[in-house]
Protein backbone atom coordinates (compact mmCIF):
# COMPACT_ATOMS: atom_id res chain seq x y z
CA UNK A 1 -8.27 -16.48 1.91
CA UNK A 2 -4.67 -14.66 1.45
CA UNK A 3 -5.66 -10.91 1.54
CA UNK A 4 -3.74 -10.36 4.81
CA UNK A 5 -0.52 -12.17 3.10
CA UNK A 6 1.70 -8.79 2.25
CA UNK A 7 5.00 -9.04 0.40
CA UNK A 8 7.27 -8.94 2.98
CA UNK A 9 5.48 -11.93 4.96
CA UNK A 10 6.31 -13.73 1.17
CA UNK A 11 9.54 -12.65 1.10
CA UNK A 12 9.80 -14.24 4.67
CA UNK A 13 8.39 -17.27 3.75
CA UNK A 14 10.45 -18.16 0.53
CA UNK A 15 13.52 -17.46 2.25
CA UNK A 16 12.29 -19.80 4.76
CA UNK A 17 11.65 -22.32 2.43
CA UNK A 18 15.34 -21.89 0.87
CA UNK A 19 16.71 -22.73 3.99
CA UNK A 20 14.54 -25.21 4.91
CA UNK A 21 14.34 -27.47 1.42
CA UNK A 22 17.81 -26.07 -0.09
CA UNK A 23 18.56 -24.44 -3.48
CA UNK A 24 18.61 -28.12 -5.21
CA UNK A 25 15.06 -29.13 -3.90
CA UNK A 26 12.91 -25.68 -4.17
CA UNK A 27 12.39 -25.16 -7.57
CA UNK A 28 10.74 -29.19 -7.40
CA UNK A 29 8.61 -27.61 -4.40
CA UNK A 30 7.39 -24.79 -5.92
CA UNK A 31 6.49 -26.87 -8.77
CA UNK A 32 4.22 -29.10 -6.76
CA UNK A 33 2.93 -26.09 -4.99
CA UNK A 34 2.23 -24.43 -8.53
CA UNK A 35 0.69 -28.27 -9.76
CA UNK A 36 -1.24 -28.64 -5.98
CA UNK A 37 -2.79 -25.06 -6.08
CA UNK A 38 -3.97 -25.75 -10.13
CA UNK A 39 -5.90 -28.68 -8.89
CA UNK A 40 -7.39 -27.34 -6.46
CA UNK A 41 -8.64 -24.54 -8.28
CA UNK A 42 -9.72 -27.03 -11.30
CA UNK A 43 -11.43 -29.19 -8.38
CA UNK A 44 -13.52 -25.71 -7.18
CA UNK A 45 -14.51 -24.21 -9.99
CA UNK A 46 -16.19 -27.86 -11.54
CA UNK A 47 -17.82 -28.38 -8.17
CA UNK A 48 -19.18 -24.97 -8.37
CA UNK A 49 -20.59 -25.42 -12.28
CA UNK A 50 -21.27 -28.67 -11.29
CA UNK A 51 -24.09 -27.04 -8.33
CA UNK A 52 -24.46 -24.41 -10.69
CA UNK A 53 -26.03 -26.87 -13.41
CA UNK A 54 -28.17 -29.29 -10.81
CA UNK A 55 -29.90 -26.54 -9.14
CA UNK A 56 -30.29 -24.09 -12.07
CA UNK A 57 -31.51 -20.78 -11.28
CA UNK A 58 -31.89 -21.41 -7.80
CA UNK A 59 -27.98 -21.20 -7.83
CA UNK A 60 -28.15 -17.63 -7.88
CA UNK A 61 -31.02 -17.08 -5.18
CA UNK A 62 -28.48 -18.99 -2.74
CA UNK A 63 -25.41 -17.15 -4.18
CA UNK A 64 -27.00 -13.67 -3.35
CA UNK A 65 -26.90 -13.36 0.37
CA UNK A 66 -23.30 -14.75 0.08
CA UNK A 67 -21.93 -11.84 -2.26
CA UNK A 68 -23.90 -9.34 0.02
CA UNK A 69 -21.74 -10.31 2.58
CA UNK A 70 -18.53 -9.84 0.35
CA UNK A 71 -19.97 -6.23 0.20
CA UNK A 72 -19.73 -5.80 3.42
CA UNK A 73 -15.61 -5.68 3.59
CA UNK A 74 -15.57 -2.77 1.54
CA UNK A 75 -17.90 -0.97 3.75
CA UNK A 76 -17.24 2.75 3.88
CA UNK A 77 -19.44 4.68 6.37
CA UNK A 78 -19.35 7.69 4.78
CA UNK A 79 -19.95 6.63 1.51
CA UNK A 80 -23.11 4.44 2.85
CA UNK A 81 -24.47 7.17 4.83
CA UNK A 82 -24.33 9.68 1.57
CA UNK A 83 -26.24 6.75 -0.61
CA UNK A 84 -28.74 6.66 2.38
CA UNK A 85 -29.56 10.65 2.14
CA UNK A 86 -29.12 11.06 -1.04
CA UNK A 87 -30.57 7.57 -2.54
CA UNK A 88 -30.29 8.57 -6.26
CA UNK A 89 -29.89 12.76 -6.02
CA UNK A 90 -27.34 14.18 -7.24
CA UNK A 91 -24.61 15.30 -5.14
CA UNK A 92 -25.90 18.49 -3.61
CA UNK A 93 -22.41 19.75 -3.16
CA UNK A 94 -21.40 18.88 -6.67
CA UNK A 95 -18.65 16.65 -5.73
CA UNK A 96 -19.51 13.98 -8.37
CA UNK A 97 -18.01 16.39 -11.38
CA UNK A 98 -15.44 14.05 -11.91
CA UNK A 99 -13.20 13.64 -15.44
CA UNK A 100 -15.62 17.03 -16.90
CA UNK A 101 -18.77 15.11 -15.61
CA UNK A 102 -21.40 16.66 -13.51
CA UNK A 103 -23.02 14.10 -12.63
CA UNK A 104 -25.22 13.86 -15.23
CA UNK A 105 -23.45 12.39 -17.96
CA UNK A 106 -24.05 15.42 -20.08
CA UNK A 107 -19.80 15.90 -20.15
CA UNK A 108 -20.12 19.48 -19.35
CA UNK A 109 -17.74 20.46 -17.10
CA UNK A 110 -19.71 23.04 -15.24
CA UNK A 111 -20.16 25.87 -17.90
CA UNK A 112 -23.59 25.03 -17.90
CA UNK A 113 -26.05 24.44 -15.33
CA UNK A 114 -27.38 21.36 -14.73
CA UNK A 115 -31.31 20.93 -14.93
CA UNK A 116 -33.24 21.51 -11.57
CA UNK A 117 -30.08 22.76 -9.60
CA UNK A 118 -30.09 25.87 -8.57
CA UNK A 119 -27.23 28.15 -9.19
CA UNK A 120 -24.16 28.55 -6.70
CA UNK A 121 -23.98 31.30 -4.60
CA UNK A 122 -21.87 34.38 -4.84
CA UNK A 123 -18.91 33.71 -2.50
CA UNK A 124 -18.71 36.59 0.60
CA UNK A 125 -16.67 39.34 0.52
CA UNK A 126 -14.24 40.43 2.84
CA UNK A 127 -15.63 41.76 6.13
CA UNK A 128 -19.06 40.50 4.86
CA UNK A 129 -20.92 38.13 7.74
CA UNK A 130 -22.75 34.75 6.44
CA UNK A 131 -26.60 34.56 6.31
CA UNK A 132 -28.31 33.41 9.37
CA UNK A 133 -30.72 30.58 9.40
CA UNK A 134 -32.73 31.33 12.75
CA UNK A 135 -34.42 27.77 12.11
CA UNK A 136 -31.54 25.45 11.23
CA UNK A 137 -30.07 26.63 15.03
């Protein structure tokens, strides 16, 4: 509900409330605030174990398509586009050896070559042109 809400827009709005309520009456306010928000929170999460106990395991049928959508805000193209091609390969350019890993889970860190990969070419030497694929152009 409060993602948006940054620091400075916080800063903004206590100073707003210290002018507004005065030094004697804030700290009473943001008690109630603190007391009001508690509630609140108390009041959702019974209501939701509450539903969660009458319907049973139907809760979780109807909760599905709800945290799909959640998934959606951290939707990265490039990362869902790589999942699409490569739905469960490993990363053909070997960009998954992160912390020593390859990939694999083996915790090599690239001293040995990973089952069914083939090795990496030699890099080109100066003056040397690339191989040409006539069919990839």
């Amino acid at each position: 509900m409060f993602e948006n809400v940054g620091w400075s827009e916080i800063l903004i709005l206590l100073v707003a409330a210290l002018f507004i309520l005065g030094p004697e009456r804030l700290p009473e306010a943001a008690a109630w605030l603190g007391k009001s928000v508690r509630k609140v929170r108390d009041f959702a999460s019974g209501a939701r174990q509450q539903l969660r106990d009458e319907m049973g395991p139907e809760f979780d049928e109807y909760r599905k398509p709800l945290e799909d959508l959640r998934s959606l805000r951290n939707f990265d193209p490039k990362r869902a586009v790589t999942q699409h091609l490569f739905d469960g390969d490993p990363d053909p350019l070997g960009l998954d050896n992160v912390n020593g890993t390859n990939g694999h889970g083996n915790g090599s860190n690239g001293s040995a070559k990973p089952v069914g990969q083939p090795a990496a070419p030699e890099p080109l030497k100066p003056g040397e042109r690339p191989p040409v694929d006539p069919d990839a152009t």
